[in-house]
N, C-alpha and C. Protein backbone atom coordinates (compact mmCIF):
# COMPACT_ATOMS: atom_id res chain seq x y z
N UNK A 1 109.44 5.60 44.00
CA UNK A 1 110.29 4.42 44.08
C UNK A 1 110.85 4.32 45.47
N UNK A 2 110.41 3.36 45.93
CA UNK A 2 111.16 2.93 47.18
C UNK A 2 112.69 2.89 47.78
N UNK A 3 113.41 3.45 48.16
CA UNK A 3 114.98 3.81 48.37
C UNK A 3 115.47 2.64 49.12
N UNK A 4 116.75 2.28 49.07
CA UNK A 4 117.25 1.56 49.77
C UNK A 4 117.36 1.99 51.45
N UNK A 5 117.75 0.98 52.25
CA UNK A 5 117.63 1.73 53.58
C UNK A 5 118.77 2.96 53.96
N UNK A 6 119.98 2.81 53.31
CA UNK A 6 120.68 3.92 53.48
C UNK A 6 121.05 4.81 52.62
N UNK A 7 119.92 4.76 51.39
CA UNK A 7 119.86 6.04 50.88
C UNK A 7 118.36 6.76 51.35
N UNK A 8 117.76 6.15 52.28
CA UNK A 8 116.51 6.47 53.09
C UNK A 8 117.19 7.26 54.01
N UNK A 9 118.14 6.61 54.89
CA UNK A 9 118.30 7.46 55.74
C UNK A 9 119.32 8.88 55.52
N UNK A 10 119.95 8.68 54.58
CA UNK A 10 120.60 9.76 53.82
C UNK A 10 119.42 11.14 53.32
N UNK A 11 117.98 10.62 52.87
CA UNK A 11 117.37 11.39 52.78
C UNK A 11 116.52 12.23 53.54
N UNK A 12 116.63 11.53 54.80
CA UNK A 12 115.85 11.96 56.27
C UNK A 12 117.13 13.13 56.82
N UNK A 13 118.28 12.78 56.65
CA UNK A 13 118.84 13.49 57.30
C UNK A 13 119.22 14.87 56.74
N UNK A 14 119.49 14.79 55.20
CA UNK A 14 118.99 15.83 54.31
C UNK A 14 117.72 16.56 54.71
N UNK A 15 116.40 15.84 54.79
CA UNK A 15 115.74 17.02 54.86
C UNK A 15 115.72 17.38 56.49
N UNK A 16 116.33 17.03 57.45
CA UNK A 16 116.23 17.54 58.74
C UNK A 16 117.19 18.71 58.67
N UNK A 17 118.47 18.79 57.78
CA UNK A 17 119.38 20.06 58.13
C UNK A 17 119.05 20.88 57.08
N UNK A 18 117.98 20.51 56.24
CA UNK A 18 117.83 21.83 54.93
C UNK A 18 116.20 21.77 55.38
N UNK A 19 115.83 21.05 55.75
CA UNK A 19 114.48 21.68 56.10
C UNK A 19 113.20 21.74 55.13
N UNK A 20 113.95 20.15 54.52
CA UNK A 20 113.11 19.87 53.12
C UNK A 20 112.10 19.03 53.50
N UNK A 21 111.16 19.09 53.51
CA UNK A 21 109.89 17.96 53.98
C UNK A 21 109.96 17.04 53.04
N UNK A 22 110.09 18.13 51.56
CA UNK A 22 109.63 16.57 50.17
C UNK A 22 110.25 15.74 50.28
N UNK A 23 111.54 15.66 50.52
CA UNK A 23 112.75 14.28 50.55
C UNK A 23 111.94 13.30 51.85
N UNK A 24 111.36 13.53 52.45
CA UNK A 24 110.30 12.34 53.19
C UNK A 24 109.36 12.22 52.84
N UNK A 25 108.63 12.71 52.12
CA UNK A 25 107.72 12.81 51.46
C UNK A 25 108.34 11.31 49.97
N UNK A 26 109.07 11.83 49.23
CA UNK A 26 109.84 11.38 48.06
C UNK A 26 110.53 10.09 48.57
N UNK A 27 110.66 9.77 49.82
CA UNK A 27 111.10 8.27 50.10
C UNK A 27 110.46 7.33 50.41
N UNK A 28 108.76 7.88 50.99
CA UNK A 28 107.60 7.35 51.28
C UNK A 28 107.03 6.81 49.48
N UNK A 29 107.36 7.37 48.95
CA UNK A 29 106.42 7.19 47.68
C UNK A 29 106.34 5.48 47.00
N UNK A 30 104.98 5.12 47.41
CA UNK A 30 105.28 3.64 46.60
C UNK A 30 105.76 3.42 45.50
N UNK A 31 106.25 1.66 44.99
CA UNK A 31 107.22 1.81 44.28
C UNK A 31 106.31 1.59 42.98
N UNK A 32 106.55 2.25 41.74
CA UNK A 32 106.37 1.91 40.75
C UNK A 32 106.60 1.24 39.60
N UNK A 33 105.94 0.52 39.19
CA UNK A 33 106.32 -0.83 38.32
C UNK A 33 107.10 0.11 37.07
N UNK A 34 108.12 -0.99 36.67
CA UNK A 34 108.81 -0.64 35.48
C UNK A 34 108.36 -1.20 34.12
N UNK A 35 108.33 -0.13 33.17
CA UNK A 35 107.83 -0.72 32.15
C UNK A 35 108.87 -1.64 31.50
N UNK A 36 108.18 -2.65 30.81
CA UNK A 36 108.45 -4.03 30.34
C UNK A 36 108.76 -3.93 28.58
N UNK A 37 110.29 -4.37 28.58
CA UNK A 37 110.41 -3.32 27.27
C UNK A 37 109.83 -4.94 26.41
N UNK A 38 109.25 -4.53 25.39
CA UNK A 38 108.93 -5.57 24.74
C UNK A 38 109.50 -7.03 23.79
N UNK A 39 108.95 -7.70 24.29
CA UNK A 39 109.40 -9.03 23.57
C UNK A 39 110.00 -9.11 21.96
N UNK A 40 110.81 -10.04 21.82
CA UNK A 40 111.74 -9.72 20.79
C UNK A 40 110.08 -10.29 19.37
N UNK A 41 110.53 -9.62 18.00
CA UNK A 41 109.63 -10.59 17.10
C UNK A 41 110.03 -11.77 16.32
N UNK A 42 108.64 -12.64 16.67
CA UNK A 42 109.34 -13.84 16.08
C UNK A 42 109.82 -13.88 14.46
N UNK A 43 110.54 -14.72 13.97
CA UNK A 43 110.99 -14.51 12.52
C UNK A 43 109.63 -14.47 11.76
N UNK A 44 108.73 -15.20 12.01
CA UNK A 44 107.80 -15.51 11.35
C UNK A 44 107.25 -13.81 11.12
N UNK A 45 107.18 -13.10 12.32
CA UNK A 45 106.58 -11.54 12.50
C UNK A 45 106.83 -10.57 11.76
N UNK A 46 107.90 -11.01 11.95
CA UNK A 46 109.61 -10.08 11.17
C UNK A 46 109.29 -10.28 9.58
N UNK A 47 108.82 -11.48 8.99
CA UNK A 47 108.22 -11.64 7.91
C UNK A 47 106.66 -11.06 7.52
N UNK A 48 105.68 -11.19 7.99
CA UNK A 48 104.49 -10.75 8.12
C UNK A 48 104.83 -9.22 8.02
N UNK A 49 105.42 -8.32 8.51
CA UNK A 49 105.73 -7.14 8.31
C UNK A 49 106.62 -6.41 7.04
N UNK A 50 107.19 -7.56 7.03
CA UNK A 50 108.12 -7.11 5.08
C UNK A 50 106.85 -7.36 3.81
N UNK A 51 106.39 -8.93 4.21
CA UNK A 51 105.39 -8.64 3.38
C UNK A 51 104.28 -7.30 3.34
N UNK A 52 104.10 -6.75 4.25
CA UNK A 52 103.11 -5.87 4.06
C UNK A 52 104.09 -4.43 3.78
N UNK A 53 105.16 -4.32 4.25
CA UNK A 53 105.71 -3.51 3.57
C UNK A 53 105.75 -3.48 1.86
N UNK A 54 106.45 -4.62 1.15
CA UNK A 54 106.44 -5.26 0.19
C UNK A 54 105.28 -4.79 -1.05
N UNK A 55 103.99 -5.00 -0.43
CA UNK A 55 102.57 -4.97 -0.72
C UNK A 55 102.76 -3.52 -1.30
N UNK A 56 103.12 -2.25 0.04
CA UNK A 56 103.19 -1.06 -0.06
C UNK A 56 104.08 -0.38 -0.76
N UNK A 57 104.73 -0.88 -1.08
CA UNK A 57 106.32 -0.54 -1.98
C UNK A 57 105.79 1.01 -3.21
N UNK A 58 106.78 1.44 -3.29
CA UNK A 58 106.32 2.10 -4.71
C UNK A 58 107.15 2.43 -5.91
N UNK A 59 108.39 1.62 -5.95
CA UNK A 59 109.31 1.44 -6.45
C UNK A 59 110.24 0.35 -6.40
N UNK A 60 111.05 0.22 -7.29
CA UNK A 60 111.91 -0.54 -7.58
C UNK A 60 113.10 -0.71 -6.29
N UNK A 61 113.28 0.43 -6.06
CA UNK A 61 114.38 0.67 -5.05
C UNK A 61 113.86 0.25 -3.49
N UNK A 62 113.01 0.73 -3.51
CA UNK A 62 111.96 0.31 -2.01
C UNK A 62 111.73 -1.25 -1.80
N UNK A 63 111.77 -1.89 -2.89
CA UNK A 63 111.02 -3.14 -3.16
C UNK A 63 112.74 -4.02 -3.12
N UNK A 64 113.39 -3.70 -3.88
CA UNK A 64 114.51 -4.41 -3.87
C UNK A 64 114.83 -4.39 -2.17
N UNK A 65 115.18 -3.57 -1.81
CA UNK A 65 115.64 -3.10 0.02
C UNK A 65 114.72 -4.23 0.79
N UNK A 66 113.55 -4.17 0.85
CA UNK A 66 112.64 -4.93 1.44
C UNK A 66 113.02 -6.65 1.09
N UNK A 67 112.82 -6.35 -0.20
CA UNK A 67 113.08 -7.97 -0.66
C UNK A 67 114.65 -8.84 0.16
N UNK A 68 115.39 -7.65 0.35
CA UNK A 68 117.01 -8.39 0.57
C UNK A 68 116.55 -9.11 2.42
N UNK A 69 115.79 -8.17 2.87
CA UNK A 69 115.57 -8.00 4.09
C UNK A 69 114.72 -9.20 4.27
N UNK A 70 113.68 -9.71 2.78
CA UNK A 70 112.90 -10.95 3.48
C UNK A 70 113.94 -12.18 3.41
N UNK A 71 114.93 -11.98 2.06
CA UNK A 71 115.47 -12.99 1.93
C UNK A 71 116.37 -13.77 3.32
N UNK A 72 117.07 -12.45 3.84
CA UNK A 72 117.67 -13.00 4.81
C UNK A 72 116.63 -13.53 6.36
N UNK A 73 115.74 -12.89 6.26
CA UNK A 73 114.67 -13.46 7.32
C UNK A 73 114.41 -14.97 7.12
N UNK A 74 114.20 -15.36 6.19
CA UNK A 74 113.57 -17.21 5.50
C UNK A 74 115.20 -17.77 6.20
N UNK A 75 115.74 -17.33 6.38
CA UNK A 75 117.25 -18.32 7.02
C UNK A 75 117.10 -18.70 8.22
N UNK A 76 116.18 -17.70 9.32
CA UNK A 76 116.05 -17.65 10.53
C UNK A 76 114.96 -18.49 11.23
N UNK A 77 115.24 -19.60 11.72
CA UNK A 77 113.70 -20.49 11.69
C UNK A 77 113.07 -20.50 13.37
N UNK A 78 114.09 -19.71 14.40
CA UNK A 78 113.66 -19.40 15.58
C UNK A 78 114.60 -20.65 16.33
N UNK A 79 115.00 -21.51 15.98
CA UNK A 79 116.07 -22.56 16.68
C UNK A 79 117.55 -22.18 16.73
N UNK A 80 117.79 -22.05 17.04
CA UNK A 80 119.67 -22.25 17.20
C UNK A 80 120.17 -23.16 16.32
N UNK A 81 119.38 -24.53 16.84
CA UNK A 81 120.08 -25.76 16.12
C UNK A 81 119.92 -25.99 14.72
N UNK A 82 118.94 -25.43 14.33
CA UNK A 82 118.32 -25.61 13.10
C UNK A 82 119.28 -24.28 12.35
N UNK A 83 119.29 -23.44 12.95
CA UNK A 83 120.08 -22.22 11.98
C UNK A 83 121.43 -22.65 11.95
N UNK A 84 121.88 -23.47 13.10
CA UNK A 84 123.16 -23.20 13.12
C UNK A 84 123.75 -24.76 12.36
N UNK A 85 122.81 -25.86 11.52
CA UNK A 85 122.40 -26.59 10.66
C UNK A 85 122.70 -26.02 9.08
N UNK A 86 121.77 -25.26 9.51
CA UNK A 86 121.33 -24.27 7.68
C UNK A 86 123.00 -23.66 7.71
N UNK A 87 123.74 -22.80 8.68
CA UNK A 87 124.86 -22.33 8.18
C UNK A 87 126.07 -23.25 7.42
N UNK A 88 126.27 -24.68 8.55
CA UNK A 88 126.74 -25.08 7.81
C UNK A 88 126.50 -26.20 6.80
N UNK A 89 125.35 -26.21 5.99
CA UNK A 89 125.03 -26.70 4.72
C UNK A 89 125.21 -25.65 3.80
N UNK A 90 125.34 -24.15 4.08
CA UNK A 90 125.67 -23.18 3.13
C UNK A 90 127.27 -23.46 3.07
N UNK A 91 128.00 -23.15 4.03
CA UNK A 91 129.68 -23.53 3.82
C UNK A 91 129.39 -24.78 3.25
N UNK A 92 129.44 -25.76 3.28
CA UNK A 92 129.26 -27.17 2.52
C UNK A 92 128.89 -26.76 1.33
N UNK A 93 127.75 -26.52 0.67
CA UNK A 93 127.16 -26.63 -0.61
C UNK A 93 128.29 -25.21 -1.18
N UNK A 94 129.01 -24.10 -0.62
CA UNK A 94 129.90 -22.84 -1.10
C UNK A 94 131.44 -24.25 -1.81
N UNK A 95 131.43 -24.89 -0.47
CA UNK A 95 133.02 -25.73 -0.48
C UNK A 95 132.40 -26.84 -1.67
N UNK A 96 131.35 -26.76 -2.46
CA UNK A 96 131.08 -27.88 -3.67
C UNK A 96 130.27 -29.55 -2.85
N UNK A 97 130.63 -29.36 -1.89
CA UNK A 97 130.70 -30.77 -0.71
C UNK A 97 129.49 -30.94 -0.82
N UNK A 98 128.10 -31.70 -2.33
CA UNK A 98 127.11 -31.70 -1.81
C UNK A 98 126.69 -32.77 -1.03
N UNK A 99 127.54 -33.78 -1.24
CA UNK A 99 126.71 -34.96 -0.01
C UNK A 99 126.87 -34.99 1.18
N UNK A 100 127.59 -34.24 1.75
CA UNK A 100 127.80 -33.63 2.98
C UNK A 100 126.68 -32.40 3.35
N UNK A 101 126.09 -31.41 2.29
CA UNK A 101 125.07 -30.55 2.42
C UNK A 101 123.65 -31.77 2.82
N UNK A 102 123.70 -32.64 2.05
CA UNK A 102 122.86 -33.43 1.83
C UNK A 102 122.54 -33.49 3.19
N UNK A 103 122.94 -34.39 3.68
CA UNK A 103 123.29 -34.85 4.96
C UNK A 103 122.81 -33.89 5.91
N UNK A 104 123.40 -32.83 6.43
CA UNK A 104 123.00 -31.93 7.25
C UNK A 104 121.70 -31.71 7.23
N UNK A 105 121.30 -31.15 5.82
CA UNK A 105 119.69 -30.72 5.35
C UNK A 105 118.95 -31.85 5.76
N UNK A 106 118.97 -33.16 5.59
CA UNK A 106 118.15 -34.00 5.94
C UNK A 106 118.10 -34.03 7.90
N UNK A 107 119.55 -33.82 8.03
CA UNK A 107 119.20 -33.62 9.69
C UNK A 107 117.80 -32.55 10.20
N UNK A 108 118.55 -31.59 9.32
CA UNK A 108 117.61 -30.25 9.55
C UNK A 108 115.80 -30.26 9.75
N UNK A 109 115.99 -31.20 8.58
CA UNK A 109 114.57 -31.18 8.21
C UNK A 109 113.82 -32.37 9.20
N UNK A 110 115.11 -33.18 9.41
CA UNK A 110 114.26 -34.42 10.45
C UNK A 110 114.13 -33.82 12.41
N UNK A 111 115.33 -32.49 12.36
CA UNK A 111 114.94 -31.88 13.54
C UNK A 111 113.76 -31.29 13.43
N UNK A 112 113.57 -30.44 12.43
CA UNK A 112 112.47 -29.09 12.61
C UNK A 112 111.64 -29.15 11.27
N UNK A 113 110.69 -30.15 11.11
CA UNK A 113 110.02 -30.75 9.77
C UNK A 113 108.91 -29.46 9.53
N UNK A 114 108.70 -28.53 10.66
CA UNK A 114 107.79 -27.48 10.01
C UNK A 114 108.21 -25.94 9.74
N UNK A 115 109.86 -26.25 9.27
CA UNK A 115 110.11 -25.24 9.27
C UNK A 115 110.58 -25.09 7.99
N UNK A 116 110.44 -23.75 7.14
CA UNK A 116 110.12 -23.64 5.64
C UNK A 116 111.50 -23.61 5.27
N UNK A 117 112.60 -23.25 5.90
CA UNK A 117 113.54 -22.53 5.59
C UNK A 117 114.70 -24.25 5.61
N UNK A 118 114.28 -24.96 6.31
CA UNK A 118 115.43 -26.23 5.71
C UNK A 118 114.90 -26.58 4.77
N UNK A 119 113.66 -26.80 4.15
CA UNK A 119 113.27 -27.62 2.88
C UNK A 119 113.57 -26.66 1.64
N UNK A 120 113.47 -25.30 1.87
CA UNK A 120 114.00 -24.26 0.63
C UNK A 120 115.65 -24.81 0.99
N UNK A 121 116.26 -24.55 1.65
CA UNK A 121 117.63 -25.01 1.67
C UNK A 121 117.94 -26.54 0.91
N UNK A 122 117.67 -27.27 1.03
CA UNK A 122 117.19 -28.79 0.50
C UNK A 122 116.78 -28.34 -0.64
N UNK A 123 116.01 -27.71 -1.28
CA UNK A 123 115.24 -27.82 -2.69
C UNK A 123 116.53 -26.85 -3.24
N UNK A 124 117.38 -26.09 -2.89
CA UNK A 124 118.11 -24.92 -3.33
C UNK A 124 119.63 -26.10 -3.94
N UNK A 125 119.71 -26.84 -2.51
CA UNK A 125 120.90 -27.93 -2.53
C UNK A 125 120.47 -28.88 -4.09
N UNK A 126 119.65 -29.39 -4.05
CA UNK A 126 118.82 -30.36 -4.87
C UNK A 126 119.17 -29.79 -6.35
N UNK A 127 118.79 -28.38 -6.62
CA UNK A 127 118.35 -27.65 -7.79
C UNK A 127 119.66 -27.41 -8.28
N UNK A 128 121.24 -27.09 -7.44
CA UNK A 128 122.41 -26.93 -7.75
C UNK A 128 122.80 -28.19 -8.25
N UNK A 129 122.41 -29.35 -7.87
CA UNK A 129 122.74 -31.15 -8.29
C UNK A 129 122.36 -31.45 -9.39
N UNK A 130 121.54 -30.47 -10.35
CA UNK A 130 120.27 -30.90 -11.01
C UNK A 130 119.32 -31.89 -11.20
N UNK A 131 118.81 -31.91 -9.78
CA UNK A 131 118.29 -32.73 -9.55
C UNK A 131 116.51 -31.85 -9.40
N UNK A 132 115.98 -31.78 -10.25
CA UNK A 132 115.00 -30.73 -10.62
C UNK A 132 113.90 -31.52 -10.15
N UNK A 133 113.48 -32.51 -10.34
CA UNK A 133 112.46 -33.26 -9.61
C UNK A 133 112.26 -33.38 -7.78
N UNK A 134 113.54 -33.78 -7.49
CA UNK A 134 113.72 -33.31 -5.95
C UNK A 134 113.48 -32.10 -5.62
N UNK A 135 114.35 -31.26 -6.08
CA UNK A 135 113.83 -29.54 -6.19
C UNK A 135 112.43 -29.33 -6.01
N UNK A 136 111.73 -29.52 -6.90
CA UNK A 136 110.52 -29.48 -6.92
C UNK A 136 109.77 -29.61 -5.71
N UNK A 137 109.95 -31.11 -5.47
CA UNK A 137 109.41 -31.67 -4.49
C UNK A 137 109.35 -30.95 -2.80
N UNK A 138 111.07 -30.33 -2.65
CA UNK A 138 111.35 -29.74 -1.69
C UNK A 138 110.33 -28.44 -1.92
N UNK A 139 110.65 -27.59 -2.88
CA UNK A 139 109.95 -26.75 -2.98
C UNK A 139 108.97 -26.78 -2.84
N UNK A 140 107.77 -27.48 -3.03
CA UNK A 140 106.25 -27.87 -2.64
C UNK A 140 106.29 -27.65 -1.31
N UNK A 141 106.92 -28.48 -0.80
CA UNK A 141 106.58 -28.14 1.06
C UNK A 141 107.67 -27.64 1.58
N UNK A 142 108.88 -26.00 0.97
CA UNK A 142 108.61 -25.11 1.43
C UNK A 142 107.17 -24.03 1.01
N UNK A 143 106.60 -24.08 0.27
CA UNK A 143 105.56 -23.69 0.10
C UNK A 143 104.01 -24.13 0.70
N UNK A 144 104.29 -25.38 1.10
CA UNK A 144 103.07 -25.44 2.31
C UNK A 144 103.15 -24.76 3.63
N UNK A 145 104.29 -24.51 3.89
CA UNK A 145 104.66 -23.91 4.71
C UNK A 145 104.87 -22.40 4.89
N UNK A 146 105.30 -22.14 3.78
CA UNK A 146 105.63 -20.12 3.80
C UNK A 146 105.01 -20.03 2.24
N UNK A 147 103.50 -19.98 1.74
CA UNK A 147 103.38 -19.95 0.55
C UNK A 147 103.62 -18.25 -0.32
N UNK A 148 104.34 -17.49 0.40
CA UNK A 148 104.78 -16.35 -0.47
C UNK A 148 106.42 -16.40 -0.59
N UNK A 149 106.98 -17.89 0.08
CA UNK A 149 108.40 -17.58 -0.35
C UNK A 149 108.88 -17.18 -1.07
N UNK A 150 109.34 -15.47 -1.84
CA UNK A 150 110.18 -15.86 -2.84
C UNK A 150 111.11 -16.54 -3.20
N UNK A 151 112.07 -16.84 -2.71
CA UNK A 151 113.09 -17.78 -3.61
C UNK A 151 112.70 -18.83 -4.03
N UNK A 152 111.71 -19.97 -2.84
CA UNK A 152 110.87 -21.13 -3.86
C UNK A 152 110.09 -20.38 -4.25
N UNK A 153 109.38 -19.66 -5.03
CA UNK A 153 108.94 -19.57 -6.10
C UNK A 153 109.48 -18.88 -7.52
N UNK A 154 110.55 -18.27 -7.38
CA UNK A 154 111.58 -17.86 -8.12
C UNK A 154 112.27 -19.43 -8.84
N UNK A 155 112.85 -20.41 -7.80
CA UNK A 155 113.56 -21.31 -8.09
C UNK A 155 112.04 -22.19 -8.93
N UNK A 156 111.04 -22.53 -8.15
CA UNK A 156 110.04 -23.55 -9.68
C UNK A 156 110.11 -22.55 -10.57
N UNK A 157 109.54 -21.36 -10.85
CA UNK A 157 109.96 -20.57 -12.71
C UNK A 157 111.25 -21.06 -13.02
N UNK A 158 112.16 -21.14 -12.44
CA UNK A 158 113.40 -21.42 -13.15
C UNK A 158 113.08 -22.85 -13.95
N UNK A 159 112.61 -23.31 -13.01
CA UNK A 159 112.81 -24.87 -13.53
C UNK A 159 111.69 -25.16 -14.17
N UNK A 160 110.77 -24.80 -13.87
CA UNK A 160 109.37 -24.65 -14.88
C UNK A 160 110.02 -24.14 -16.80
N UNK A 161 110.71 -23.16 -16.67
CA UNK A 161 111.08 -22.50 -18.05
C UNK A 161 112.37 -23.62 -18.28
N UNK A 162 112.80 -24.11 -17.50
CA UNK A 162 114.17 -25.13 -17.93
C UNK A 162 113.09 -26.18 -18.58
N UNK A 163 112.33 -26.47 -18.37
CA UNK A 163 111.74 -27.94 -18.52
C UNK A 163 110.86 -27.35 -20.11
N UNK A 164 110.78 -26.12 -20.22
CA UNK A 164 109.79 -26.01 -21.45
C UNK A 164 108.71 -25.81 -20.96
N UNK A 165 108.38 -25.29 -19.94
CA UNK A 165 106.87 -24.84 -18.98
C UNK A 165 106.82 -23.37 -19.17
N UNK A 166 106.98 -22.67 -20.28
CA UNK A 166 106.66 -21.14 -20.59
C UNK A 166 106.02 -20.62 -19.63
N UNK A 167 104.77 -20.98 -20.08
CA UNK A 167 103.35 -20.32 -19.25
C UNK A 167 103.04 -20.65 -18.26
N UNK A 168 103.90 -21.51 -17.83
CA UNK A 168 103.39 -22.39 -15.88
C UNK A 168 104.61 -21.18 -15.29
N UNK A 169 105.55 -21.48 -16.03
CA UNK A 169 106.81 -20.46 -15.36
C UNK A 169 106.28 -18.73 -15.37
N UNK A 170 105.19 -18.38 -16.36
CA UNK A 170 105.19 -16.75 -16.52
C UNK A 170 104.13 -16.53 -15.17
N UNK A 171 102.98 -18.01 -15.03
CA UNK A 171 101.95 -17.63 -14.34
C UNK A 171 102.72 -17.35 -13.16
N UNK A 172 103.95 -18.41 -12.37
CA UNK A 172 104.73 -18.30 -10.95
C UNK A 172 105.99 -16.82 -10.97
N UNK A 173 105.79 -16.43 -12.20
CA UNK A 173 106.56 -14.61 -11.91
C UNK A 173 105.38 -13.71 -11.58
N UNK A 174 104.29 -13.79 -11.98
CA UNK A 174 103.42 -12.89 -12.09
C UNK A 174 102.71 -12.95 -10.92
N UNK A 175 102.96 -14.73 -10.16
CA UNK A 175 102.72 -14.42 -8.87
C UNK A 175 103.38 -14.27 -7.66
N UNK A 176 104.66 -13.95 -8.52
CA UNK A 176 105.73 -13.59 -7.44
C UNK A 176 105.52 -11.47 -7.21
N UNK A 177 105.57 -11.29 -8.53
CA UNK A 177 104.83 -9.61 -8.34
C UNK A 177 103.58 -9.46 -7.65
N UNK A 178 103.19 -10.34 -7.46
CA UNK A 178 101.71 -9.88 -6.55
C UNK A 178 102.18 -9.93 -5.42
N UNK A 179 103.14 -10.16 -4.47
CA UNK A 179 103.91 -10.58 -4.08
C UNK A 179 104.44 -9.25 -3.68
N UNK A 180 104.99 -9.01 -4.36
CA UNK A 180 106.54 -7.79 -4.00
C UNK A 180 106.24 -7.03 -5.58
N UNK A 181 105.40 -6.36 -5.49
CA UNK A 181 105.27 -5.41 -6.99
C UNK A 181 106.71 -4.44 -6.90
N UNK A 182 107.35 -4.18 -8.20
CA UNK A 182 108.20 -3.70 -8.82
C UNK A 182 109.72 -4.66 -8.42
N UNK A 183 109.74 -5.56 -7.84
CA UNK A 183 110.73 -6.43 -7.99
C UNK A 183 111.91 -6.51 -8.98
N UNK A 184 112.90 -6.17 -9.65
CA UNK A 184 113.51 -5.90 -10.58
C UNK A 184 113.88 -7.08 -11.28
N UNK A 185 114.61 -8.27 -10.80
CA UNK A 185 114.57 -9.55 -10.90
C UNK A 185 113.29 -10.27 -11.34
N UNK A 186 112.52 -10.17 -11.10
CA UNK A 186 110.95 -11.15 -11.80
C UNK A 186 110.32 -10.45 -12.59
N UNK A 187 110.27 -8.75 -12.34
CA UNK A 187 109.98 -8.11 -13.67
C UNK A 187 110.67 -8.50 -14.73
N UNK A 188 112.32 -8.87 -14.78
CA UNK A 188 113.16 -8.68 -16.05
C UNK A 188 112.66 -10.12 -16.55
N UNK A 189 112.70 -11.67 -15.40
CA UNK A 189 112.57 -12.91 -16.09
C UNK A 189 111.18 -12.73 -16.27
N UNK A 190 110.06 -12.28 -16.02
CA UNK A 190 109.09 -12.12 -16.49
C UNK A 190 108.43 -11.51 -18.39
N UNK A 191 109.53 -10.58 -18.41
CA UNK A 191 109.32 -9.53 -19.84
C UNK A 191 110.66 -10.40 -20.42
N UNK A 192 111.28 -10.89 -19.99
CA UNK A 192 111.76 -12.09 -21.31
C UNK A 192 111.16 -13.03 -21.70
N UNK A 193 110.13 -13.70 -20.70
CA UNK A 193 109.61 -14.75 -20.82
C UNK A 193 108.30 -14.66 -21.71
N UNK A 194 107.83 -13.38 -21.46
CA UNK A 194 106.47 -12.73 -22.16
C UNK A 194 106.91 -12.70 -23.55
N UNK A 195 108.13 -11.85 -24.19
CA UNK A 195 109.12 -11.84 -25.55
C UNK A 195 108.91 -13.12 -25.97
N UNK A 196 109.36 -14.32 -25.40
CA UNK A 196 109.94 -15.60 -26.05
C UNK A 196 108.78 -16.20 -25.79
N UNK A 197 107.65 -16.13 -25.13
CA UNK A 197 106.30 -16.41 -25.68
C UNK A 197 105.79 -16.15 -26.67
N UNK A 198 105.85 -14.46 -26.93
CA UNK A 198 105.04 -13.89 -28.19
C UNK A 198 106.02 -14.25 -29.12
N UNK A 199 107.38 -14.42 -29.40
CA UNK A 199 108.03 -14.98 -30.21
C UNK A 199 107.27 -16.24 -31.10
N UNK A 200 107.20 -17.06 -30.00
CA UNK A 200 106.70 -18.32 -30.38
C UNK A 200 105.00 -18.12 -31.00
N UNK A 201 104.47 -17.85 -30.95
CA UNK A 201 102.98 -17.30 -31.62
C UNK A 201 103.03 -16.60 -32.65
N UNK A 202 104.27 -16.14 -33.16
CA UNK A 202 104.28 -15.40 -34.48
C UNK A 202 104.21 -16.89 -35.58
């Protein structure tokens, strides 16, 4: 590494009264590049890696941990404006205020239309209104967009089994475990839903 000029000459004069050659030697030395610490990952990455964690899971406990970790990732859409949108439609839709959530979410979605995480926010807003058809709808294209979301696909079973859709709702748990195997949450609405199926066939 190349020295500044007066810690150069600090080192010349060092080795002239100790009689050190290397310290001229050691100030001559070209400079060497610094390594480049690496680029941050995008949310999208940060996701791609839970899922495959997810995949690998081997328990309940492993799988839950992972899962908390994707949930809060789907919030993060790589904008400022857009997250800092989504926060406050969560205070709004917490304070009851949904036409004010409304509002924001539609901003959201008219800033950043390819991003999965305002239209799950929107379909989440929608589904608290009961407004289950909108829901839906939102939910569709967060799912063109992030098609392993859990929460939209958690939220259609909900509303799939609200509507009397048994088996449309058991097929979207079963493909939420393919998903995140041992899940504790979609295992349990899953093996109720399987019960109150075979119920119904007796």
């Amino acid at each position: 590494m190349r020295l500044p000029a007066t810690a150069l000459l600090g080192a010349l004069a060092a080795a002239a009264f100790a009689g050190a050659p290397a310290a001229i030697a050691a100030a001559d030395e070209p400079d060497v590049p610094q390594a480049q610490s690496p680029a941050p990952k995008s949310p999208a990455e940060v996701r791609e890696e839970l899922y495959k964690r997810l995949a690998e899971s081997k328990d309940a406990d492993e799988t839950d941990g992972v899962v908390s970790l994707l949930i809060a990732s789907y919030g993060q859409t790589g904008s400022d404006t857009a997250d800092l949108l989504l926060e406050r439609s969560r205070k709004a839709i917490e304070a009851k205020d949904y036409d004010a959530a409304a509002k924001i979410l539609d901003a959201a979605i008219a800033f950043l239309p390819d991003a999965a995480a305002t239209w799950n926010a929107r379909a989440t807003l929608r589904y608290l209104d009961d407004d289950y058809d909108g829901s839906m709808a939102d939910i569709a294209q967060t799912l063109k967009r992030e098609p392993r979301h859990l929460g939209a696909l958690m939220g259609m079973a909900s509303i799939l089994k609200a509507g009397d859709k048994k088996k449309e709702a058991l097929d979207v748990y079963e493909r939420v475990l393919s998903i995140a195997p041992h899940w504790s949450p979609a295992e349990e609405a899953r093996d109720k839903l399987k019960a109150a199926l075979a119920g119904q066939a007796l």
